[in-house]
PDB file of N, CA and C in Angstrom:
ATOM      1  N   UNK A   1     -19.640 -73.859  76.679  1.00  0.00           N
ATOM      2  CA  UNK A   1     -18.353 -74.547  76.654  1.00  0.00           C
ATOM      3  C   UNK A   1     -18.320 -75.581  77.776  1.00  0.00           C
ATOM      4  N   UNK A   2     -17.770 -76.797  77.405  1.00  0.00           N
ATOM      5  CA  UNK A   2     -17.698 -77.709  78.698  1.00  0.00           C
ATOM      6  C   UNK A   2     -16.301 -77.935  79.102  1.00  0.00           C
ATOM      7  N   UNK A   3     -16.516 -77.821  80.316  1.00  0.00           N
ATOM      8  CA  UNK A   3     -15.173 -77.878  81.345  1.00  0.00           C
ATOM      9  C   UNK A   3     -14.304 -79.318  80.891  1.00  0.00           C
ATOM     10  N   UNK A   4     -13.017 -79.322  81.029  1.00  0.00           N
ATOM     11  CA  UNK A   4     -12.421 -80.788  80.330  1.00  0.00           C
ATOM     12  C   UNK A   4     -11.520 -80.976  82.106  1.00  0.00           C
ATOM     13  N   UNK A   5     -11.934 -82.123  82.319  1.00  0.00           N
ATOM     14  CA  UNK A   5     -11.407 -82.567  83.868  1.00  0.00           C
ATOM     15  C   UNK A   5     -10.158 -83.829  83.184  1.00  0.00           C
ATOM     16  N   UNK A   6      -8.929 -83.789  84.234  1.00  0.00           N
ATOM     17  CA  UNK A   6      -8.821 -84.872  83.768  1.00  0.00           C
ATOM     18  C   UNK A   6      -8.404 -86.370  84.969  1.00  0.00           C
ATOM     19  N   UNK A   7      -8.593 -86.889  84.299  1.00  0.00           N
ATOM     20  CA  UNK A   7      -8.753 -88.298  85.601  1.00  0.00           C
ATOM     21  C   UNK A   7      -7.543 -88.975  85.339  1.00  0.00           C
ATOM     22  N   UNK A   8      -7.213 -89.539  86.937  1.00  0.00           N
ATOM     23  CA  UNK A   8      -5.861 -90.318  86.839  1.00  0.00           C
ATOM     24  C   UNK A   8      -6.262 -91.635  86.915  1.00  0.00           C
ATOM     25  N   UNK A   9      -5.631 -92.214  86.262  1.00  0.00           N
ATOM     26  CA  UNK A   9      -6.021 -94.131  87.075  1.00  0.00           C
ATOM     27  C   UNK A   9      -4.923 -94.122  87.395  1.00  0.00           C
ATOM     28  N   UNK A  10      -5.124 -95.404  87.987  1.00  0.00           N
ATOM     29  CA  UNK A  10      -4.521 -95.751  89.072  1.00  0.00           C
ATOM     30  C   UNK A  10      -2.894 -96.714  88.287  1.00  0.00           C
ATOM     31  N   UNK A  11      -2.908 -96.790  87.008  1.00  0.00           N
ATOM     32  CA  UNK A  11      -2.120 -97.224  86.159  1.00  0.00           C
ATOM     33  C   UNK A  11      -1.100 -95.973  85.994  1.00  0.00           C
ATOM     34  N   UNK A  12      -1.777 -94.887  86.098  1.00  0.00           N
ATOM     35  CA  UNK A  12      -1.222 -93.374  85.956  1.00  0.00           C
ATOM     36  C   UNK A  12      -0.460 -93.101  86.734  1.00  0.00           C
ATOM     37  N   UNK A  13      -0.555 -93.342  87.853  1.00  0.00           N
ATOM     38  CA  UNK A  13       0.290 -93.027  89.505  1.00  0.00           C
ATOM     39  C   UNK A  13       1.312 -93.665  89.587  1.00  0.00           C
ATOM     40  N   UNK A  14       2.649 -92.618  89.308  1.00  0.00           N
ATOM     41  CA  UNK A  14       4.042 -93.526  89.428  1.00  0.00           C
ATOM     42  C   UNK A  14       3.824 -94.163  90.627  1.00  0.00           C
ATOM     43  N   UNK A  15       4.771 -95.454  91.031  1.00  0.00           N
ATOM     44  CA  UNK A  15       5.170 -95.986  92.053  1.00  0.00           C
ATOM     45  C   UNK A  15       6.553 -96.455  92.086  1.00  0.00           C
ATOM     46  N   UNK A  16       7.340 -96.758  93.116  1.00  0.00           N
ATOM     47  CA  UNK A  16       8.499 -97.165  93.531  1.00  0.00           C
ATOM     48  C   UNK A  16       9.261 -97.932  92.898  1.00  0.00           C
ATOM     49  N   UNK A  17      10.317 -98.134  92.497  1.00  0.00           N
ATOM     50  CA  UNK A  17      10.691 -99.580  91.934  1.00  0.00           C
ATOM     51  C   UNK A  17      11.226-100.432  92.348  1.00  0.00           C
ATOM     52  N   UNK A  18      11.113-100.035  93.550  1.00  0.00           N
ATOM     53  CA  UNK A  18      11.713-101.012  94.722  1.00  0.00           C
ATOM     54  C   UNK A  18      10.681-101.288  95.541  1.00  0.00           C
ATOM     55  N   UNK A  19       9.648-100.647  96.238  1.00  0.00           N
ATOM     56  CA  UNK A  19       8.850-100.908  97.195  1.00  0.00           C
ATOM     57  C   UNK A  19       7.641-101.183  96.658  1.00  0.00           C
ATOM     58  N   UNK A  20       7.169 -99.978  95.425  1.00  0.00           N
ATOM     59  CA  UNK A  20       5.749-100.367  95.007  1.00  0.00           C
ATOM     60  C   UNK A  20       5.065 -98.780  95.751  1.00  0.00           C
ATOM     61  N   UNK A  21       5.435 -98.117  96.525  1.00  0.00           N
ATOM     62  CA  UNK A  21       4.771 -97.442  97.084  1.00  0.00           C
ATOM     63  C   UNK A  21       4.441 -96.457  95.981  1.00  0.00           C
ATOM     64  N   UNK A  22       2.996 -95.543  96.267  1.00  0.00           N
ATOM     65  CA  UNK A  22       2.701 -94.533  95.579  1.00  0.00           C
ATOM     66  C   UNK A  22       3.533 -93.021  95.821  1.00  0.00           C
ATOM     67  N   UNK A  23       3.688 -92.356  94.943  1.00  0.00           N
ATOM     68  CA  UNK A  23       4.526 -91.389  94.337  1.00  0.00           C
ATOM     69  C   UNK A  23       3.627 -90.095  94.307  1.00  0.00           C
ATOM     70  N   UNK A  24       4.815 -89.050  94.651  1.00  0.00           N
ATOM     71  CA  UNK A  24       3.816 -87.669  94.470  1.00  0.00           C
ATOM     72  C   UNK A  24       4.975 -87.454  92.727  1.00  0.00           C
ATOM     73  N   UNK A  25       4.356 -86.769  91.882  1.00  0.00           N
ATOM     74  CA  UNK A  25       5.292 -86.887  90.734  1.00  0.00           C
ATOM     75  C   UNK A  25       6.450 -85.759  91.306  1.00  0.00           C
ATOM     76  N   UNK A  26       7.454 -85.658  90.448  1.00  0.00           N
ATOM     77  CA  UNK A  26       8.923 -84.938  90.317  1.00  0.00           C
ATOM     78  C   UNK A  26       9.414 -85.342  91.459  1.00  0.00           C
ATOM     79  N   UNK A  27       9.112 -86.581  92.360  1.00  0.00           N
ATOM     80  CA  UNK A  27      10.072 -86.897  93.386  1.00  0.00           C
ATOM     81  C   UNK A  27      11.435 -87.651  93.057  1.00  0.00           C
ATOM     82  N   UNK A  28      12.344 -87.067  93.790  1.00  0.00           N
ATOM     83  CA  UNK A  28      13.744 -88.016  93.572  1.00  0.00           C
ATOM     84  C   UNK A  28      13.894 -89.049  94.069  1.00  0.00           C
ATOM     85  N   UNK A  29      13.590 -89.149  95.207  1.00  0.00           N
ATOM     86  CA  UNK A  29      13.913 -90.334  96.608  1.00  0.00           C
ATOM     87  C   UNK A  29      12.168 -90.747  96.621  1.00  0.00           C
ATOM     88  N   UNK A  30      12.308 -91.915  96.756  1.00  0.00           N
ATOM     89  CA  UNK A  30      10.606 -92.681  97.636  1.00  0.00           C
ATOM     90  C   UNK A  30      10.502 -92.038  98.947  1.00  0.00           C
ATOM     91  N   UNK A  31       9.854 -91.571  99.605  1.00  0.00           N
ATOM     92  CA  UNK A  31       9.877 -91.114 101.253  1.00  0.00           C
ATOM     93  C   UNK A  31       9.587 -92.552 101.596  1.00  0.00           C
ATOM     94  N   UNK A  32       9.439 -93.682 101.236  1.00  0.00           N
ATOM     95  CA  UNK A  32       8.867 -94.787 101.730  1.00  0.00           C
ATOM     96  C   UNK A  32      10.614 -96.053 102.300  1.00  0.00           C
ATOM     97  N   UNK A  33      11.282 -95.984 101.028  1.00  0.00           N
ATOM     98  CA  UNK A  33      12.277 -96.694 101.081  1.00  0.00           C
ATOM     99  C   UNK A  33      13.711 -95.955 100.706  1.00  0.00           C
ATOM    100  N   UNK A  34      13.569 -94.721 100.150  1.00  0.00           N
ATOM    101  CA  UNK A  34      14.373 -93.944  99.884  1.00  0.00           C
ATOM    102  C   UNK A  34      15.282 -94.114  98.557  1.00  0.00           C
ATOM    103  N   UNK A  35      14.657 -95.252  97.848  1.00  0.00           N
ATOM    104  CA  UNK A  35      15.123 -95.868  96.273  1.00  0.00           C
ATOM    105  C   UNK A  35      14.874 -94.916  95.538  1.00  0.00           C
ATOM    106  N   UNK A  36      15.768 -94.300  94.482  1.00  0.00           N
ATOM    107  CA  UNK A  36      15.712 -93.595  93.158  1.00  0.00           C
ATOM    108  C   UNK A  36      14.500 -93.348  92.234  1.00  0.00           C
ATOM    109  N   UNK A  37      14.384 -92.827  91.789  1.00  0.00           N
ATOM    110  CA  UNK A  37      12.840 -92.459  91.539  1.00  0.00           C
ATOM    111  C   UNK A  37      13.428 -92.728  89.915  1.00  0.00           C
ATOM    112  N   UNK A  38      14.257 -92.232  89.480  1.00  0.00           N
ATOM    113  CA  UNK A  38      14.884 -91.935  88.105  1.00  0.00           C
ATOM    114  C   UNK A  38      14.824 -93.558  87.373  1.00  0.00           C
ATOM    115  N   UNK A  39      14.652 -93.885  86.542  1.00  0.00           N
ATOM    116  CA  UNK A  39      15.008 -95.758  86.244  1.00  0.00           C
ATOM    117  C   UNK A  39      15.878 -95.708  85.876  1.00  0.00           C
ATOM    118  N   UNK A  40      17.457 -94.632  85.189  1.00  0.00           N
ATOM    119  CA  UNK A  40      18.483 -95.111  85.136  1.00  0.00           C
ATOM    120  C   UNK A  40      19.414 -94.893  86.579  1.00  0.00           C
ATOM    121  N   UNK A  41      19.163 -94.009  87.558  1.00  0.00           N
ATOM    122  CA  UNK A  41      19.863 -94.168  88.536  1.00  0.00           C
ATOM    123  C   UNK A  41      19.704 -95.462  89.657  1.00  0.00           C
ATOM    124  N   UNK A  42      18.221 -95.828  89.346  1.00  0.00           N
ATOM    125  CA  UNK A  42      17.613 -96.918  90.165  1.00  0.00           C
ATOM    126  C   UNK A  42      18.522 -98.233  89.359  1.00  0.00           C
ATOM    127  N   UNK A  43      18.493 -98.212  88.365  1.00  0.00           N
ATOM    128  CA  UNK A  43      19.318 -99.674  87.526  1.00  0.00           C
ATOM    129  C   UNK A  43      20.978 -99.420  87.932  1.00  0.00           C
ATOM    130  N   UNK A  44      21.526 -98.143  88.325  1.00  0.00           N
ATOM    131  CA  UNK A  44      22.575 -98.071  88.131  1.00  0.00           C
ATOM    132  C   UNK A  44      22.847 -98.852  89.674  1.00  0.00           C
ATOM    133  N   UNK A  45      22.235 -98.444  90.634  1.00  0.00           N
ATOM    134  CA  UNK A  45      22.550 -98.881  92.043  1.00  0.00           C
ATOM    135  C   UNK A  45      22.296-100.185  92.028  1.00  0.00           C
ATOM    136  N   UNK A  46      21.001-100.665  91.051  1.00  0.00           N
ATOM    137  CA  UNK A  46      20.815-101.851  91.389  1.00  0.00           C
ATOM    138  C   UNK A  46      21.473-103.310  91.322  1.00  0.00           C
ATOM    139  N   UNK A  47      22.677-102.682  89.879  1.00  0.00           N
ATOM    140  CA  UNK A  47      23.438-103.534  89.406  1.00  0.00           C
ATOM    141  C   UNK A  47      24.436-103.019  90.199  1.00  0.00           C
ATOM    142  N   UNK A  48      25.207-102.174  90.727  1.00  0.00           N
ATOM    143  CA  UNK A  48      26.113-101.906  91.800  1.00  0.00           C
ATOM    144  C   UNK A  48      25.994-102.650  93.082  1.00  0.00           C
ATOM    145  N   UNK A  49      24.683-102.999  93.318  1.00  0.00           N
ATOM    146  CA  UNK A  49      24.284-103.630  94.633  1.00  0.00           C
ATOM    147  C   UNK A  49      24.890-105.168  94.038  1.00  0.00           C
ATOM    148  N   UNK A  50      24.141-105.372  92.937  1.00  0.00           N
ATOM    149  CA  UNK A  50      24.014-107.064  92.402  1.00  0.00           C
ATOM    150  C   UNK A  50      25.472-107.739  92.317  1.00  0.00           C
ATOM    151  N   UNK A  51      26.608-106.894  91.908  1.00  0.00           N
ATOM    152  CA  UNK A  51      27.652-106.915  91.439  1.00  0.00           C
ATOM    153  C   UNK A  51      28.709-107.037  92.873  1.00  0.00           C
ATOM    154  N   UNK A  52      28.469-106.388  93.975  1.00  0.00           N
ATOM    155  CA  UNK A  52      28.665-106.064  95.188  1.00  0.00           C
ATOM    156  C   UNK A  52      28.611-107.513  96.415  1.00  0.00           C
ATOM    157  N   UNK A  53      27.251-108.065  95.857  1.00  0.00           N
ATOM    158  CA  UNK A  53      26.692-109.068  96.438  1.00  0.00           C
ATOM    159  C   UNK A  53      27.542-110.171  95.869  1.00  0.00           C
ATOM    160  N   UNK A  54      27.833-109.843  94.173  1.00  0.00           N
ATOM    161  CA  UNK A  54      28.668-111.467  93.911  1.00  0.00           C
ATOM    162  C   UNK A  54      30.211-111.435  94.376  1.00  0.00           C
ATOM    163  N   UNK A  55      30.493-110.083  94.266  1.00  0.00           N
ATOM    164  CA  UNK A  55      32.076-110.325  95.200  1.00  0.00           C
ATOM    165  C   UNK A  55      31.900-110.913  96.432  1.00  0.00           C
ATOM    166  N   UNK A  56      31.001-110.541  97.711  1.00  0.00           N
ATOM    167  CA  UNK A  56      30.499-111.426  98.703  1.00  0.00           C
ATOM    168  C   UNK A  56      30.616-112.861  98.642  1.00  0.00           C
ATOM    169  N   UNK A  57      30.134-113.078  98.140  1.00  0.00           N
ATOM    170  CA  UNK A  57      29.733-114.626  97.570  1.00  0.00           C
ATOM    171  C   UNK A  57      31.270-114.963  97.097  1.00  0.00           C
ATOM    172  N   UNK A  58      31.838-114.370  96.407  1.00  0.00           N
ATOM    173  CA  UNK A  58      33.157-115.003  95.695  1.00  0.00           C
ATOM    174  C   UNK A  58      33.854-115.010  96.787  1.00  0.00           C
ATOM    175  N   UNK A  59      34.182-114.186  97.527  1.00  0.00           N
ATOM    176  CA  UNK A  59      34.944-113.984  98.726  1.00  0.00           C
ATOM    177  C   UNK A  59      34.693-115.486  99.927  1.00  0.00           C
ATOM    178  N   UNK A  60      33.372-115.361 100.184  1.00  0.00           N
ATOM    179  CA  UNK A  60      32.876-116.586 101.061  1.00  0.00           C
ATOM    180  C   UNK A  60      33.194-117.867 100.416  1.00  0.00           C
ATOM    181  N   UNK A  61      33.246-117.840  99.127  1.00  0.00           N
ATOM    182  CA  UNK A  61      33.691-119.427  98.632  1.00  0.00           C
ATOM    183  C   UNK A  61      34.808-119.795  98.453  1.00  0.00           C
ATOM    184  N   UNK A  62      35.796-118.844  98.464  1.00  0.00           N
ATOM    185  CA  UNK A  62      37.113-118.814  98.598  1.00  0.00           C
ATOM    186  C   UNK A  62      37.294-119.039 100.124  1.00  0.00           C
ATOM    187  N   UNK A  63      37.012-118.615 100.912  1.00  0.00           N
ATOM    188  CA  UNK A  63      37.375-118.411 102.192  1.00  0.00           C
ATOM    189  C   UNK A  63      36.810-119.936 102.510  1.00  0.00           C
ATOM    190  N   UNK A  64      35.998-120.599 101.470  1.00  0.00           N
ATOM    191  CA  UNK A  64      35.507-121.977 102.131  1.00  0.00           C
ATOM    192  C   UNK A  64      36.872-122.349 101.685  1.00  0.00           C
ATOM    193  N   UNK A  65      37.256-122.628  99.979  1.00  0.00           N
ATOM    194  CA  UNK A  65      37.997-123.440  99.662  1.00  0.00           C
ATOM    195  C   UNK A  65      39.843-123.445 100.338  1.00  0.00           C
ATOM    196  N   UNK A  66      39.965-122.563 100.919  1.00  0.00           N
ATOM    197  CA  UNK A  66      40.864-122.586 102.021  1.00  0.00           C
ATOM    198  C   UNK A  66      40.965-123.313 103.341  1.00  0.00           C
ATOM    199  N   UNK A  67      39.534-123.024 103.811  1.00  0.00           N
ATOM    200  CA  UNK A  67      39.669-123.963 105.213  1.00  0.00           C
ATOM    201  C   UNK A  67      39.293-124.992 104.528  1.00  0.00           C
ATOM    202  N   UNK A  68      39.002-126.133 103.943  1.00  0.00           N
ATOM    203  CA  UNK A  68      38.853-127.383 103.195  1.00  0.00           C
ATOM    204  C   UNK A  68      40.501-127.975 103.023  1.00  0.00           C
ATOM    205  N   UNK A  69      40.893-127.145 102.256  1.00  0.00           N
ATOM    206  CA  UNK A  69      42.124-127.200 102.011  1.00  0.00           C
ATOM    207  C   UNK A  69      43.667-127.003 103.517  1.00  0.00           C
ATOM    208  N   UNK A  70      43.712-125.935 104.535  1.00  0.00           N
ATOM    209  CA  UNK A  70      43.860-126.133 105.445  1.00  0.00           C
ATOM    210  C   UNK A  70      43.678-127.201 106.032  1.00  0.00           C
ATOM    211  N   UNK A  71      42.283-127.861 105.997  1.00  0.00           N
ATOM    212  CA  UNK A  71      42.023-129.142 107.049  1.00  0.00           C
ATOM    213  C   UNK A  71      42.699-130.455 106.641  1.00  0.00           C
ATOM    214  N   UNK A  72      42.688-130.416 105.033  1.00  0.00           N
ATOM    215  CA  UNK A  72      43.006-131.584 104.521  1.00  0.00           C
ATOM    216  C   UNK A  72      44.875-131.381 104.613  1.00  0.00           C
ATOM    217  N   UNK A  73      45.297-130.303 104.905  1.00  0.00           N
ATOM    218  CA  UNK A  73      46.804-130.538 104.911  1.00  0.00           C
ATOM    219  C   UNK A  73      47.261-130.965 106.796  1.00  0.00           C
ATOM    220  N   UNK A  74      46.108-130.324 107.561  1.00  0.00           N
ATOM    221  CA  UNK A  74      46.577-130.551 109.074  1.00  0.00           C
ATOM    222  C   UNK A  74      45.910-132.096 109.021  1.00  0.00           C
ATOM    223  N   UNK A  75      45.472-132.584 108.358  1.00  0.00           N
ATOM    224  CA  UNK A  75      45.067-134.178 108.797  1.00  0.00           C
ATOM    225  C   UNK A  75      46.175-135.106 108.070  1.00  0.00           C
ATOM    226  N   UNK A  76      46.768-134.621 106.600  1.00  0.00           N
ATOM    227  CA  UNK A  76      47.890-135.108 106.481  1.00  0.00           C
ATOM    228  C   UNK A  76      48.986-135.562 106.902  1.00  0.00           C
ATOM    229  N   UNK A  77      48.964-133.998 108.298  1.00  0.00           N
ATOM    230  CA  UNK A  77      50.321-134.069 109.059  1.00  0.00           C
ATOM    231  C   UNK A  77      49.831-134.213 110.144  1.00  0.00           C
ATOM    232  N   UNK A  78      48.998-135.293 110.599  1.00  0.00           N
ATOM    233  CA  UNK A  78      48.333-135.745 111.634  1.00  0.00           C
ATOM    234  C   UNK A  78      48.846-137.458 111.020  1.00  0.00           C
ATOM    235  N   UNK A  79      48.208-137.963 110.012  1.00  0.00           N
ATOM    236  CA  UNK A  79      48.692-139.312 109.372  1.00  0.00           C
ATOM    237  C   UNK A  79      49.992-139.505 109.258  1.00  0.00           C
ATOM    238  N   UNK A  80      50.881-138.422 108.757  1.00  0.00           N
ATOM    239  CA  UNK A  80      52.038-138.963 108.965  1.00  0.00           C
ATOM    240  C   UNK A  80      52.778-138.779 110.039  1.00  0.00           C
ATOM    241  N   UNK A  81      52.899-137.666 110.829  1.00  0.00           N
ATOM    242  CA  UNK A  81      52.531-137.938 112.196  1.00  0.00           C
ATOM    243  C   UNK A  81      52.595-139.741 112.755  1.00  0.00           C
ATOM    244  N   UNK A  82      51.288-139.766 113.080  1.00  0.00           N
ATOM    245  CA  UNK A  82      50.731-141.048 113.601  1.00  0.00           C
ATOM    246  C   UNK A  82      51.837-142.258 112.511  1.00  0.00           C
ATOM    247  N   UNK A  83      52.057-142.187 111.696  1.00  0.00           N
ATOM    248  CA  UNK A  83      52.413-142.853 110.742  1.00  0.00           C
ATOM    249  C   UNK A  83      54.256-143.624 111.573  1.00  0.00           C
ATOM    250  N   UNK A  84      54.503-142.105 111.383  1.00  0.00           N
ATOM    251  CA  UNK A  84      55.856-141.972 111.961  1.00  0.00           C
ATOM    252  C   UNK A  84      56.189-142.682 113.165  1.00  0.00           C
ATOM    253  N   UNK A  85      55.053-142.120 114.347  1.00  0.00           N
ATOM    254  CA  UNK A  85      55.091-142.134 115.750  1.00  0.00           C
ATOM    255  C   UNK A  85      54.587-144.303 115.887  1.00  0.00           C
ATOM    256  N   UNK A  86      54.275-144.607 114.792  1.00  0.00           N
ATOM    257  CA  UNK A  86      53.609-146.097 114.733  1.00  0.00           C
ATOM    258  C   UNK A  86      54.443-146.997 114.848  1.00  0.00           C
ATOM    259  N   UNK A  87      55.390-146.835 113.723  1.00  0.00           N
ATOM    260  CA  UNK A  87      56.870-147.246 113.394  1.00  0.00           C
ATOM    261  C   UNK A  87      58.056-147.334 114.172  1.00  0.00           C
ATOM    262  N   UNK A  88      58.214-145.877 115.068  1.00  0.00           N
ATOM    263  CA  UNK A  88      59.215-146.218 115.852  1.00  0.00           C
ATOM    264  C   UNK A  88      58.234-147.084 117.055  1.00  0.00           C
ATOM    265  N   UNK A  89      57.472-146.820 117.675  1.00  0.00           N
ATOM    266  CA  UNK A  89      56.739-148.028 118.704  1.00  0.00           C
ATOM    267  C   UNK A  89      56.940-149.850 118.035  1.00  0.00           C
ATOM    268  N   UNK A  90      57.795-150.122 116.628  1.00  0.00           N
ATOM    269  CA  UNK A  90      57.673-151.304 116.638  1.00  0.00           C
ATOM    270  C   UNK A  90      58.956-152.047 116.816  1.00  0.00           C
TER     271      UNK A  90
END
């Protein structure tokens, strides 16, 4: 009878889906980066992260279009201001 061995490649060896690192199998967490081992819990965070990041972003562009807006009303009342202050000097 011959012994049946079996061989892993290297295609075989889970890895990370975040880092890439190699995997011992039935792990939950990477010991490397600590990312989800599972691919629907890993997609679930990942779009939680992605989704997270665009409120960021929405937040910061708002917070631009305010001070834009702020500046353009204190230079208004800077012109008329000056406008005012021009007039009575004549």
């Amino acid at each position: 009878m011959s012994e049946q061995f079996q061989v892993w490649s290297m295609d075989e060896v889970p890895t990370c889906w975040e880092c890439g690192a190699y995997l011992v199998r039935d792990v939950k967490y990477c010991p490397e980066c600590g990312a989800p081992t599972d691919i629907e819990e890993y997609a679930a965070r990942k779009i939680a992260a992605q989704k997270e990041e665009e409120r960021r972003q929405q937040q910061a562009a708002e917070k631009r279009r305010r001070l834009v807006v702020d500046v353009c009303i204190a230079l208004a009342g800077l012109a008329a201001l000056a406008y005012l202050v021009g007039n009575q000097m004549l």
